[in-house]
N, C-alpha and C. Protein backbone atom coordinates (compact mmCIF):
# COMPACT_ATOMS: atom_id res chain seq x y z
N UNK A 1 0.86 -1.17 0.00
CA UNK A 1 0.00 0.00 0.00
C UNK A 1 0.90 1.23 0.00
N UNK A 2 0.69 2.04 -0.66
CA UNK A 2 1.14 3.70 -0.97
C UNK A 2 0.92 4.07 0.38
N UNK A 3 2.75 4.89 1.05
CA UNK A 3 1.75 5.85 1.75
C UNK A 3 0.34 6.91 1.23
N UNK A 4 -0.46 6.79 2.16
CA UNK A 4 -1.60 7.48 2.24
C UNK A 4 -2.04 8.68 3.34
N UNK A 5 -3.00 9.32 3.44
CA UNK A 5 -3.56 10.52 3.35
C UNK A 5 -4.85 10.62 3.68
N UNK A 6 -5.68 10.57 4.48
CA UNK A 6 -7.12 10.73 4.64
C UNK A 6 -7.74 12.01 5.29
N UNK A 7 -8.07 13.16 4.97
CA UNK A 7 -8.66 14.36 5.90
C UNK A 7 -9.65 14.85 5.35
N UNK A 8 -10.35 15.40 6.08
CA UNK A 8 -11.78 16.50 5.76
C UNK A 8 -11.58 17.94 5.14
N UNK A 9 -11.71 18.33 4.18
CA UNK A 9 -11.06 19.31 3.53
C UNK A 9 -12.53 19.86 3.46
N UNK A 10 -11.85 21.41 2.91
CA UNK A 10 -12.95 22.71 2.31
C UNK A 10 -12.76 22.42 1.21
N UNK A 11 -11.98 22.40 0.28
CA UNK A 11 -11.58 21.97 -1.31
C UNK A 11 -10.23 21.04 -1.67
N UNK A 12 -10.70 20.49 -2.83
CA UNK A 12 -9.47 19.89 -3.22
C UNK A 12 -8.92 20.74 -4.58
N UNK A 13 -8.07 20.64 -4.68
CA UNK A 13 -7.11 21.15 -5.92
C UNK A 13 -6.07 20.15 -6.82
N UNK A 14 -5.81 20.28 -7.96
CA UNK A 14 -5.09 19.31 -8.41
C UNK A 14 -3.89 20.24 -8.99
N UNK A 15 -2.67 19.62 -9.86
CA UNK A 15 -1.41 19.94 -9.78
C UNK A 15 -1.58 21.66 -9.89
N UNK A 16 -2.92 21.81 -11.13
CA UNK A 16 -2.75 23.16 -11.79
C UNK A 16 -3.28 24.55 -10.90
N UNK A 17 -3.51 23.67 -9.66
CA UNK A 17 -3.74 24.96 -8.32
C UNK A 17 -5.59 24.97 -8.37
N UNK A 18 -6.04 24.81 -9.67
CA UNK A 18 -7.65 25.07 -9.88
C UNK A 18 -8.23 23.86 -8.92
N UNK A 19 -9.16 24.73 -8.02
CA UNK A 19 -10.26 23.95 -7.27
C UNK A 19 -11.02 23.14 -7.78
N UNK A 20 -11.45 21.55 -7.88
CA UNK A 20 -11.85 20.63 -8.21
C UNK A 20 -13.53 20.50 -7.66
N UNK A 21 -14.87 20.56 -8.59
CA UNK A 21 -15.84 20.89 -7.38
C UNK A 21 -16.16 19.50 -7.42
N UNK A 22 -16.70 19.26 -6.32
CA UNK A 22 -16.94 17.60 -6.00
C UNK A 22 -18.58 17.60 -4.90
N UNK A 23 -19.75 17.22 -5.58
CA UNK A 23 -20.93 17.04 -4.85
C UNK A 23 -20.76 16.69 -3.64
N UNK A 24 -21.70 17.67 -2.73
CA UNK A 24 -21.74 17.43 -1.42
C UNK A 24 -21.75 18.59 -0.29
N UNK A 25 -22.17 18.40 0.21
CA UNK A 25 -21.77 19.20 1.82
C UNK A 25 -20.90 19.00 2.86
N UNK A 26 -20.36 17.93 2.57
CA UNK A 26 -18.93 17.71 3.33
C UNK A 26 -18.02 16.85 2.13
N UNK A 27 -16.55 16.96 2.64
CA UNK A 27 -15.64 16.54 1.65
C UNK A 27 -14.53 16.27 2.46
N UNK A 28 -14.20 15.35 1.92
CA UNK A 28 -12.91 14.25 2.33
C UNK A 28 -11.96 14.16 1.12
N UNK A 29 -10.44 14.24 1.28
CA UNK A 29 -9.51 14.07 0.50
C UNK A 29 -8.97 12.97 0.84
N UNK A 30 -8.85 11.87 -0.04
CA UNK A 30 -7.44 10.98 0.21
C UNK A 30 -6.32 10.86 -0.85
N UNK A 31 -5.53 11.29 -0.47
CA UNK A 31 -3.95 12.04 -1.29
C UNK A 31 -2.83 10.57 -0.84
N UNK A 32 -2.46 10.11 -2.35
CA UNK A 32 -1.68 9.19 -1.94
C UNK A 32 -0.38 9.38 -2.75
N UNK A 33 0.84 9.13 -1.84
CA UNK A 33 2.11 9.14 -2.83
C UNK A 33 2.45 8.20 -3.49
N UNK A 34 3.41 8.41 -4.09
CA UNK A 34 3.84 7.00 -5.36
C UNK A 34 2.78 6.31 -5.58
N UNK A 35 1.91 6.89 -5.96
CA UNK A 35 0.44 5.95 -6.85
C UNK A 35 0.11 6.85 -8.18
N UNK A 36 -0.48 5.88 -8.72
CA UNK A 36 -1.15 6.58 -10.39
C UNK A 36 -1.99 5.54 -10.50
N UNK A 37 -2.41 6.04 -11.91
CA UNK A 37 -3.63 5.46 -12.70
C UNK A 37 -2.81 4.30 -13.58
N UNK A 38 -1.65 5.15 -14.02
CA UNK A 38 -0.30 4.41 -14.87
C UNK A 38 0.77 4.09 -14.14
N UNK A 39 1.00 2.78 -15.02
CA UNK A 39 2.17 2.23 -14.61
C UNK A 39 3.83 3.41 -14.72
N UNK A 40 4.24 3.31 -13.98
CA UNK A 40 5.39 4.01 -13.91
C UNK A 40 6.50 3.37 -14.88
N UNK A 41 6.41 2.14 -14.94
CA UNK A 41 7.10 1.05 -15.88
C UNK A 41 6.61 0.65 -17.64
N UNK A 42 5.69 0.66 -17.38
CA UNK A 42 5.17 0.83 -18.97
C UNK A 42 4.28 1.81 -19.65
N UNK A 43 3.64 2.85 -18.81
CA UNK A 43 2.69 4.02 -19.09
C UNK A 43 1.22 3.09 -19.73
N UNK A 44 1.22 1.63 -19.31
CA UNK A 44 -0.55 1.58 -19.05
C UNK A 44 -1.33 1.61 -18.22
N UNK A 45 -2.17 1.85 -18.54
CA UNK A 45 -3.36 2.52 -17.55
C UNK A 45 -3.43 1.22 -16.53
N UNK A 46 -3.22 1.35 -15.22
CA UNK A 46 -3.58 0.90 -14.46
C UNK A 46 -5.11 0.86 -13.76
N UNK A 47 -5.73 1.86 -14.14
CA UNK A 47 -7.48 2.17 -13.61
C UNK A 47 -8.34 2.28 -14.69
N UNK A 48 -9.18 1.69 -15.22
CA UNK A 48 -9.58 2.25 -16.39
C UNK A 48 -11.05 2.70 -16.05
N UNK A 49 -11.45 2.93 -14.89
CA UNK A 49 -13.07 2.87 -14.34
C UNK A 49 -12.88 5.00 -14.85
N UNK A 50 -14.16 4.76 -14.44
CA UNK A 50 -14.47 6.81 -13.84
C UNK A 50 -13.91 7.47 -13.29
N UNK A 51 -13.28 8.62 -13.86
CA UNK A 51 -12.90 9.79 -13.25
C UNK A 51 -14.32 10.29 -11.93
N UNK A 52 -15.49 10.31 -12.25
CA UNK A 52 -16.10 11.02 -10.88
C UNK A 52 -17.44 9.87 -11.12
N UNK A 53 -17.59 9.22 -9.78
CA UNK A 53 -18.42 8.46 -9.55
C UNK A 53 -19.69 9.27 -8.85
N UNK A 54 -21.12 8.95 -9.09
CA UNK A 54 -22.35 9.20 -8.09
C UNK A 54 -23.05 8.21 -8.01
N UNK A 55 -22.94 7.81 -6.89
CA UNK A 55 -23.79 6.68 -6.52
C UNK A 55 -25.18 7.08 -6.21
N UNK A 56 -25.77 5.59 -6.73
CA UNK A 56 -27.63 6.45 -6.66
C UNK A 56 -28.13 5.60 -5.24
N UNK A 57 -27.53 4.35 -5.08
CA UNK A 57 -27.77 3.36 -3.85
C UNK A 57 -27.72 3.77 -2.33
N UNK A 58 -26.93 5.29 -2.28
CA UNK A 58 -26.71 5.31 -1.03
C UNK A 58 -26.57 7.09 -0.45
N UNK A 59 -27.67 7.28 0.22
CA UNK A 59 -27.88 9.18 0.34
C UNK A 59 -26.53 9.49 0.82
N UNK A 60 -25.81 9.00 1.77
CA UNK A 60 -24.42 9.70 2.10
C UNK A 60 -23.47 10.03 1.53
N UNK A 61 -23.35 9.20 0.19
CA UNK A 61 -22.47 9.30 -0.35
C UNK A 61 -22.90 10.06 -1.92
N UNK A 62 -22.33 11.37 -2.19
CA UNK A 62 -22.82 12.17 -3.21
C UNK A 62 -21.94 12.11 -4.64
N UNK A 63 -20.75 11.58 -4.27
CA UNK A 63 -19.61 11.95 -5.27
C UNK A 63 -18.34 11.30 -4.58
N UNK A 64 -17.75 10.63 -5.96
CA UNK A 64 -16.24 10.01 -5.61
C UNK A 64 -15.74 10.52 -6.96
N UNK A 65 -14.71 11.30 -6.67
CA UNK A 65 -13.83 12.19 -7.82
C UNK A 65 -12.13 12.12 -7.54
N UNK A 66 -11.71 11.44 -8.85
CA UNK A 66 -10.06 11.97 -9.05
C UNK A 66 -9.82 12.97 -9.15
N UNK A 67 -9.17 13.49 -8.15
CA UNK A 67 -8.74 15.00 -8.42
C UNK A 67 -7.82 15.40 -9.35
N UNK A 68 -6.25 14.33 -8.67
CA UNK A 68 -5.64 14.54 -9.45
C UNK A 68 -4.25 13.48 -9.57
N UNK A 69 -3.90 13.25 -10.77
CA UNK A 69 -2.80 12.31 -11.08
C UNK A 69 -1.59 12.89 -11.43
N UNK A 70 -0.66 13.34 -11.18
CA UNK A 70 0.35 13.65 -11.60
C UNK A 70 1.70 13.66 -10.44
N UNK A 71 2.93 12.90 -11.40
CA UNK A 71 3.79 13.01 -10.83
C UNK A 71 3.88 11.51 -9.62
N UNK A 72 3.35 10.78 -9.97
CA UNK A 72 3.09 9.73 -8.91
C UNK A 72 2.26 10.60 -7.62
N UNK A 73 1.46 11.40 -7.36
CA UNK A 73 0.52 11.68 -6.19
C UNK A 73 -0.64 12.00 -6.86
N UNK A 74 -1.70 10.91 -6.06
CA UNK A 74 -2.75 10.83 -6.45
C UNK A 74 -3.81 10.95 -5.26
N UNK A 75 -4.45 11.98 -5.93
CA UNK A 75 -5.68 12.42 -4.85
C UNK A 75 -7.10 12.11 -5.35
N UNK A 76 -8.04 11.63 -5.08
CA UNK A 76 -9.34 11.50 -4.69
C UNK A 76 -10.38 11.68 -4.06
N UNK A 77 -11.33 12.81 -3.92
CA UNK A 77 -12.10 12.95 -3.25
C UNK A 77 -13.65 12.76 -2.72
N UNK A 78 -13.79 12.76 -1.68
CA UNK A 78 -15.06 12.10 -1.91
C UNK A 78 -16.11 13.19 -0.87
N UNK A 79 -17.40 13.15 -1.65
CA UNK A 79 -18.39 14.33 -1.32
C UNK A 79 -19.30 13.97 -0.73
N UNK A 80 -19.75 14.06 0.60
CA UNK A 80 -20.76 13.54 1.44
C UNK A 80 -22.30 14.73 1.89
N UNK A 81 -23.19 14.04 2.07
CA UNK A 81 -24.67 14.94 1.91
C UNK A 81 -24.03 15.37 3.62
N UNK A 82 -23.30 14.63 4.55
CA UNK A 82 -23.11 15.13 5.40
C UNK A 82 -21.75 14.71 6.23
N UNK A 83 -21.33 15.36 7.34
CA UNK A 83 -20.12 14.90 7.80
C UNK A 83 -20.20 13.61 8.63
N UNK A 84 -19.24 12.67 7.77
CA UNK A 84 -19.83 11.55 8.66
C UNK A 84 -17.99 10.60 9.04
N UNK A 85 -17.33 10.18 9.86
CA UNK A 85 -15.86 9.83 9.56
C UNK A 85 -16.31 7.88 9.21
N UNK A 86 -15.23 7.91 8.90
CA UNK A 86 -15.04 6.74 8.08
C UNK A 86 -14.42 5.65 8.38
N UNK A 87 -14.44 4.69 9.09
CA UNK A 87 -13.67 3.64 9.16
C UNK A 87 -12.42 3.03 8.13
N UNK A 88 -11.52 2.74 7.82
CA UNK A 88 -10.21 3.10 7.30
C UNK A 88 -9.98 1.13 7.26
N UNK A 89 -9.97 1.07 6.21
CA UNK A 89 -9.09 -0.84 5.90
C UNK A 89 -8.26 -0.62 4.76
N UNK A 90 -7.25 -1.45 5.13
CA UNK A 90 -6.34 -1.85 3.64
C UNK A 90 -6.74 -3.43 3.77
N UNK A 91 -6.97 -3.51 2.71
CA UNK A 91 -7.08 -5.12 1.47
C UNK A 91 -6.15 -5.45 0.59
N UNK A 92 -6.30 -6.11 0.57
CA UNK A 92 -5.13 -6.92 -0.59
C UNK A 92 -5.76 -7.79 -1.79
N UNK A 93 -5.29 -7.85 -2.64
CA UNK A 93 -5.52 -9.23 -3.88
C UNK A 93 -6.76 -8.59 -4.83
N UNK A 94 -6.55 -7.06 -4.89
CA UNK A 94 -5.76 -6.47 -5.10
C UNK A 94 -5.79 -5.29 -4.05
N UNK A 95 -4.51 -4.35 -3.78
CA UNK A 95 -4.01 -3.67 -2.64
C UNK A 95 -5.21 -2.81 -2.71
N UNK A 96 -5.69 -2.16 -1.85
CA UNK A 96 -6.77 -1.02 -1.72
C UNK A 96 -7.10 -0.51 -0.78
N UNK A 97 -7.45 0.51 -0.49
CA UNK A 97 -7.88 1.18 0.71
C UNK A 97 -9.59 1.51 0.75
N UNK A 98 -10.12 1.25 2.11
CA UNK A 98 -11.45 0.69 1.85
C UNK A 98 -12.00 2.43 2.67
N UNK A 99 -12.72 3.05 2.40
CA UNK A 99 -13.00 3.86 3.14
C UNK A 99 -14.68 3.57 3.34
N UNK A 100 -15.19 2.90 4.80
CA UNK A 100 -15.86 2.52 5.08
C UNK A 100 -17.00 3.24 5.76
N UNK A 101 -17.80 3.98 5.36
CA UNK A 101 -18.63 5.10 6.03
C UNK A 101 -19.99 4.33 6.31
N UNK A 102 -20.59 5.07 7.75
CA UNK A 102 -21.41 4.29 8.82
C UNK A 102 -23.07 4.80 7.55
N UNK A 103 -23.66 3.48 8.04
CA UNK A 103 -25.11 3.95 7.62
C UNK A 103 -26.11 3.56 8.36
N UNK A 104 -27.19 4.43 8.44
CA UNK A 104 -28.32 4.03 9.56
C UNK A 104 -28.95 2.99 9.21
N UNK A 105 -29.34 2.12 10.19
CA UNK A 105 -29.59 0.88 10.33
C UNK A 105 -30.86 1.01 9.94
């Protein structure tokens, strides 16, 4: 696993300084080093899914957005209808970081 990065931000920004808008009323950044989309070794795409996800299954969650790729640091943010913290797993097979947010029963 990449070192990683998880905090509650006002905005995210990517390399070019411009604010990234990302659905929601609260917002979470997770900024990771030595990670990409691409391989550092052959320049293929390692991710080939969505740049900005909205899920329709679940009210808390409004928006999951790449902010930004460059340079091996990669940020992602994610846009919540409200502030809610997140329970935190790494997985394996394949490596990932699970960001696990609570829902009412």
């Amino acid at each position: 696993m990449p070192p990683y990065r998880v905090a509650v931000a006002t905005s995210l920004s990517g390399a070019s300084g411009q604010s990234v808008p990302i659905d929601g009323n609260a917002l979470f950044g997770i900024r990771f080093q030595n990670a990409s989309t691409v391989s550092p070794s052959t320049g293929a795409k390692t991710y080939s899914g969505a740049a900005s996800l909205k899920p329709t299954t679940t009210p808390l969650i409004k928006e999951v957005r790449l902010v930004e790729d460059f340079e091996r640091v990669m940020t992602w943010g994610v846009g919540l209808a409200r502030l809610q913290c997140p329970t935190l797993l790494t997985l394996g097979s394949p490596v990932r970081l699970v960001l696990d947010f609570p829902t009412p029963p």
